[in-house]
Every structure is written in C-alpha cells, then in structure tokens.
Protein backbone atom coordinates (compact mmCIF):
# COMPACT_ATOMS: atom_id res chain seq x y z
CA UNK A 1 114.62 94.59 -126.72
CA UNK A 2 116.26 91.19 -126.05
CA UNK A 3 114.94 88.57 -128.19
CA UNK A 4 114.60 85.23 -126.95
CA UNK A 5 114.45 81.45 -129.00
CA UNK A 6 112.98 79.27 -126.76
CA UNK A 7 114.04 75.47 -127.40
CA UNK A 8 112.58 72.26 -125.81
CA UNK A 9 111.05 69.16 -126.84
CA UNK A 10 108.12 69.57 -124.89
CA UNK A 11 106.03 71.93 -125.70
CA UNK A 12 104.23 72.52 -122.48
CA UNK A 13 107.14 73.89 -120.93
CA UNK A 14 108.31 75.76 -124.34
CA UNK A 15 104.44 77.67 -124.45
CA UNK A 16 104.66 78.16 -120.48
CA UNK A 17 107.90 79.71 -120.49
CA UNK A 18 106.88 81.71 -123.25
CA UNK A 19 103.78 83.04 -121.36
CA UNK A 20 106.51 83.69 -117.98
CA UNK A 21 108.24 86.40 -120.48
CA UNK A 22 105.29 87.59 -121.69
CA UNK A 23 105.62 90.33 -118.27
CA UNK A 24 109.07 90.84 -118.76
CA UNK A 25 110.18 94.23 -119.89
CA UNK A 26 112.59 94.12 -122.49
CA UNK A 27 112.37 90.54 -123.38
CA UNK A 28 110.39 89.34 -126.69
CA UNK A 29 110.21 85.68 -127.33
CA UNK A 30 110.65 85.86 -131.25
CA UNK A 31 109.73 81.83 -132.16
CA UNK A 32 109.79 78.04 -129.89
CA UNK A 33 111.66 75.32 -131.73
CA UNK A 34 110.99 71.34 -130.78
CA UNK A 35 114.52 69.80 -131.16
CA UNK A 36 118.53 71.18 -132.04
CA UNK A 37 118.15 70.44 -135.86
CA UNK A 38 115.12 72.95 -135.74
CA UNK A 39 117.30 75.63 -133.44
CA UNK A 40 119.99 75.57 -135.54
CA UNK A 41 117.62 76.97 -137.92
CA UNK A 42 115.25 79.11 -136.38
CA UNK A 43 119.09 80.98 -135.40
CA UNK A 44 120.01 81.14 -139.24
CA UNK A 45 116.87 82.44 -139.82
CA UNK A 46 115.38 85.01 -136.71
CA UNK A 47 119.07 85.37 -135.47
CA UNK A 48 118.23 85.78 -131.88
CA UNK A 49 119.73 87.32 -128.96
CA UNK A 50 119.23 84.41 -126.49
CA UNK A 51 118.46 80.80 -126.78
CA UNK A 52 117.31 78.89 -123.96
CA UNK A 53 118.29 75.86 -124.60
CA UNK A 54 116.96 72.49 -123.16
CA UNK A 55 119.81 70.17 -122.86
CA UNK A 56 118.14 66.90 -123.28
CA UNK A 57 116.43 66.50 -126.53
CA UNK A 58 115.99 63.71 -129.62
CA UNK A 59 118.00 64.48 -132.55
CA UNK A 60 121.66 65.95 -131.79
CA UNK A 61 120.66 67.07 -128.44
CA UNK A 62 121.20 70.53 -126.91
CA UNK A 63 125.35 70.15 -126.27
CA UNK A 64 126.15 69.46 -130.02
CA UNK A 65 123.10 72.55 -130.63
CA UNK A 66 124.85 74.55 -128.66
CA UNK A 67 128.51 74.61 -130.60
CA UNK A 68 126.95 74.73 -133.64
CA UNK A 69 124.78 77.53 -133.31
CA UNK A 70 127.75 79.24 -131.26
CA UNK A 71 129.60 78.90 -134.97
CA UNK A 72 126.72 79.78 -137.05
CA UNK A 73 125.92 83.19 -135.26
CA UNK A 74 128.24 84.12 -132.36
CA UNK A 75 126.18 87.17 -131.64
CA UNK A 76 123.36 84.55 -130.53
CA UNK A 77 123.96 83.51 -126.74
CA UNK A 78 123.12 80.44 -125.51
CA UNK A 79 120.99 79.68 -122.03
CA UNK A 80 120.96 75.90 -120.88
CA UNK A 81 117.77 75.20 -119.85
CA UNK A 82 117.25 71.19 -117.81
CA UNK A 83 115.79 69.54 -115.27
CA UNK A 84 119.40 67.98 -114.37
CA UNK A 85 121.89 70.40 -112.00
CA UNK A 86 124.62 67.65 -112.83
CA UNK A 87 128.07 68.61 -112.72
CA UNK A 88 128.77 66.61 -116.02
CA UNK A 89 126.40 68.36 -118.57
CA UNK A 90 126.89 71.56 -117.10
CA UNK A 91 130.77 71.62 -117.69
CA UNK A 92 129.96 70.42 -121.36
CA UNK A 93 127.34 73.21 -121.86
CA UNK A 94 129.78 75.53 -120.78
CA UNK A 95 132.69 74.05 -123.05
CA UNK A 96 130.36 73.91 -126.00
CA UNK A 97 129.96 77.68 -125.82
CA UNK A 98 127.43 78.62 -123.17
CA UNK A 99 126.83 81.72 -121.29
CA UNK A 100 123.87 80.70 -118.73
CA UNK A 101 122.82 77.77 -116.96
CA UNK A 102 119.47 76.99 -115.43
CA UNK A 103 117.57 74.30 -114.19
CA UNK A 104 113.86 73.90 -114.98
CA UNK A 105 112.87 74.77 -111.49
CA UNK A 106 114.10 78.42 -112.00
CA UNK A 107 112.19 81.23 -110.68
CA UNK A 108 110.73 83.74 -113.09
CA UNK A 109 112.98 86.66 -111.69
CA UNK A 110 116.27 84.04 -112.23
CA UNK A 111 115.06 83.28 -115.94
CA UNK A 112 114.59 86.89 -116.61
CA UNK A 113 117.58 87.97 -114.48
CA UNK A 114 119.76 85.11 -116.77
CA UNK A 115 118.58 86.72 -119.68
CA UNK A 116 119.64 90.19 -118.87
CA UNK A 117 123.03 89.12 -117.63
CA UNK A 118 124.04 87.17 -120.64
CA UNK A 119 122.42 89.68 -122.82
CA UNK A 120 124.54 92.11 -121.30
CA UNK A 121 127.72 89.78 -121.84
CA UNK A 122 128.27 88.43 -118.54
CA UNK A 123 127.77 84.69 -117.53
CA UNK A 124 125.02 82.78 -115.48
CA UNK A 125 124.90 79.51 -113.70
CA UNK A 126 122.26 78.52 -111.45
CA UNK A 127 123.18 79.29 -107.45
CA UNK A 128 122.65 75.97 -106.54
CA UNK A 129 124.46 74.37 -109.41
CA UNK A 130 127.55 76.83 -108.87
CA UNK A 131 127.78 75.91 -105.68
CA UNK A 132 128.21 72.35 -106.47
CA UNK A 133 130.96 73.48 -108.76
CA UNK A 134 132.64 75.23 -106.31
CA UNK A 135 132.58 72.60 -103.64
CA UNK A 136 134.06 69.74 -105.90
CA UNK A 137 136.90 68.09 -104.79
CA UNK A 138 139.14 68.04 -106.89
CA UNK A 139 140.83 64.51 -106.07
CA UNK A 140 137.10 62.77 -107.32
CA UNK A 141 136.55 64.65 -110.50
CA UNK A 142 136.05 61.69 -112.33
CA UNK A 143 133.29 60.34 -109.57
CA UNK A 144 130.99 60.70 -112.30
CA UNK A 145 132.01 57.97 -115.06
CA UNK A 146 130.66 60.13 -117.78
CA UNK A 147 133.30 62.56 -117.07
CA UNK A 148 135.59 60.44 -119.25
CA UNK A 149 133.92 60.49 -122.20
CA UNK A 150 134.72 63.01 -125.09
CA UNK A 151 131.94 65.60 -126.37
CA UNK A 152 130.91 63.53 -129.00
CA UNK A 153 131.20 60.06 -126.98
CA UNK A 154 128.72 61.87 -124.75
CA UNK A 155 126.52 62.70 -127.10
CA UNK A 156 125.92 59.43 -128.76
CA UNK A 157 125.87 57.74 -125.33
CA UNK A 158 122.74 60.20 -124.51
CA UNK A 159 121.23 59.10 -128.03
CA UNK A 160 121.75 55.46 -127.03
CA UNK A 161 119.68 55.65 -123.52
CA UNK A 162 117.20 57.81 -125.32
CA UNK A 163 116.33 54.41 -127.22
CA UNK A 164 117.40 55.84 -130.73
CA UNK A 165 119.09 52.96 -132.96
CA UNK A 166 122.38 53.15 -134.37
CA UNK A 167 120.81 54.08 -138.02
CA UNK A 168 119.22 56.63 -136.40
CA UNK A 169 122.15 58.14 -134.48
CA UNK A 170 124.06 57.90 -137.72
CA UNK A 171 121.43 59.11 -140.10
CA UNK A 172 121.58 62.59 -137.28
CA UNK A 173 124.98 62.86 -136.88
CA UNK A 174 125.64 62.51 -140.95
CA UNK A 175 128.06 59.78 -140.13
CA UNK A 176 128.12 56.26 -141.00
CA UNK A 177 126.67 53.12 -138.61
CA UNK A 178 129.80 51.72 -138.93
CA UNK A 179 131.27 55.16 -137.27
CA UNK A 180 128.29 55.40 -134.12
CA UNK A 181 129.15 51.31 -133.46
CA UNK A 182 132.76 52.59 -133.27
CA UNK A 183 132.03 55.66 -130.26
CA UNK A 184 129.17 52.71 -129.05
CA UNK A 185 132.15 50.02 -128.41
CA UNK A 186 134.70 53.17 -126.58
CA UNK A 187 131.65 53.89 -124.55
CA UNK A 188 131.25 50.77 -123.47
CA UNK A 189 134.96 49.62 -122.65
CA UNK A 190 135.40 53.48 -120.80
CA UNK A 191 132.42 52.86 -118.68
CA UNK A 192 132.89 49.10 -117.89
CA UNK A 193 129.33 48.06 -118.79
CA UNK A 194 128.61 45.75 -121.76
CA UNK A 195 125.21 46.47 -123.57
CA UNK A 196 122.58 49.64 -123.84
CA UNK A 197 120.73 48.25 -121.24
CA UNK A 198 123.77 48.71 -118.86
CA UNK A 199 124.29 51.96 -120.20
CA UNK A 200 120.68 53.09 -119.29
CA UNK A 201 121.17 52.16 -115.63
CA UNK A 202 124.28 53.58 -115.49
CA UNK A 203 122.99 56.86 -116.53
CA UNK A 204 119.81 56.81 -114.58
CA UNK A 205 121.86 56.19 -111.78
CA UNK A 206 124.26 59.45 -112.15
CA UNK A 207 120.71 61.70 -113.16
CA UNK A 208 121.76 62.24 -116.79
CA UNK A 209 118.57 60.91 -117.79
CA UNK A 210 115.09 61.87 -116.40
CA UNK A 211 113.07 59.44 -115.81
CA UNK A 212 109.63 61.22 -116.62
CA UNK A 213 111.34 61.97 -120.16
C-alpha cells in the first residue's frame, strides 16, 4: 500500500483529491496538511510514502518544504502539485529534491499513475510541462527573470507578492528582518524593479503567481 500526504492550502482541492484516491488500488491517503510548516510534520510523524505537494503556499512555501522534508525522511518522496506548468518552479522543485511534477489540471489516471512511478523509484513530470523543458532553447534560459535568483531569493520573493511583511517572512524563515530586507534589496537590483508592487507585476506577468490565489 502506498501512502499518500496530501498538502495544499486549500482545502477544497486537498478533500477532493483525497476523494480521487479513494478508487485507487494501492494508494491510502494517510492525513491532508494546510501549509509546509504543517508537512514537515505530518512527515516526522506518519512518515509517508508520497507527498503531493502544492508549490504555492503561505508560510515557507512548498520549494523550501520540499528540501527539508527530503532531509528529514529521504524514504518520503515528494510530488509537486500547482496550477503553474512554469519552467522556473519546476526546475527548483526538481533541485530541491523532487521526484514528480503535476499540474492541478491532472487527470485522475496521471495522479495515480505519478504516484506509482515515484513510488516505484522512477521520476514524473507532467507531459505537457516536459515538453516545454525539452523544447527550451538554450540561448534564452534566463527569458524568465526569476531564473536568476537563488533558492532562497526565490522563496522570499514568492513571500513578498503573497503580501506577507518582512516580520513575517523573518519570523518563518527563523532569520532576522534585517536578513529578509537584505535578499528583499538583491531581489530588487537582480530583477530591475524598485518596490513590492513592481515585484507583484513582474511575477504575475511570468505566471508565478495565480491570480485566483
């Protein structure tokens, strides 16, 4: 039996992905967490096989999730799960530790096939999102301005356009607000804009943020 975490911040799609596996054979969904702090967790504690894990969330986000629960229990696989097929946070996913990628608009045989795969050691990425990797030129990899930013500049760039302060980003990160003002000024200067409100347009114009979230 495969046993599945399921993580997302919204729990309609957390309770209807739950009821998709219900008719899977060999899956059990073994517990739903709301955010990455609460992941992290639910891993230490139910130590699943799989967790499909949404990318965008409050909090440290899926990314940061992702390496950290890769550390606390590499047994545990990790599934992105997002509405976004963009090139930039599926190369982080990957990087943070990975196995699967999906998009939101997955079928119920591609979930369940996902599942099986990565269970089973192999790796996953969406069709459609694969073949966007594949097609990439290589001369424009840095088309997307996001590309330039490191793992954690990434992160607290996300937290920013999610509206979060800089107490708050620091208070989640367990670093200092003189530290998140630090990544906030190297985000700025890498991506040429000058305030959060910039930053939000920037990102709403490359899809990294959903507009419905």
């Amino acid at each position: 039996m495969i046993r599945v975490l399921i993580v997302d911040d919204h729990d309609l799609i957390r309770t209807g992905i739950e009821r998709m596996l219900e008719d899977a054979e060999g899956i059990d969904v073994i517990g739903q967490a709301t955010d990455g702090e609460d992941a992290i967790q639910q891993t230490r504690d139910l130590k699943p096989d799989i967790v499909l894990m949404d990318v965008k969330m409050p909090g440290i986000g899926g990314i940061e999730a992702t390496r950290k629960i890769c550390k606390v229990n590499p047994e545990t696989e990790v599934i992105g799960l997002t509405a976004s097929g963009d090139d930039t946070f599926v190369q982080m996913l990957l990087q943070a530790g990975a196995k699967g990628y999906l998009t939101k608009g997955s079928s119920f045989e591609e979930v369940v096939r996902a599942i099986r795969l990565v269970s089973a050691g192999q790796h996953y990425v969406d069709p459609t999102v694969a073949s966007s990797l594949i097609a990439r030129d290589p001369e424009k990899k840095n088309a997307n301005p996001f590309s330039q930013l490191s793992d954690r500049e990434m992160q607290v760039a996300m937290m920013i356009v999610s509206c979060q302060k800089v107490q708050e980003i620091a208070d989640s990160l367990f670093v200092s607000p003189r530290t998140i003002n630090t990544y906030r000024y190297r985000i700025f200067e890498k991506l040429e804009v000058r305030n959060d409100v910039e930053l939000t347009h920037l990102a709403l114009r490359h899809k990294l943020v959903d507009v419905t979230d």
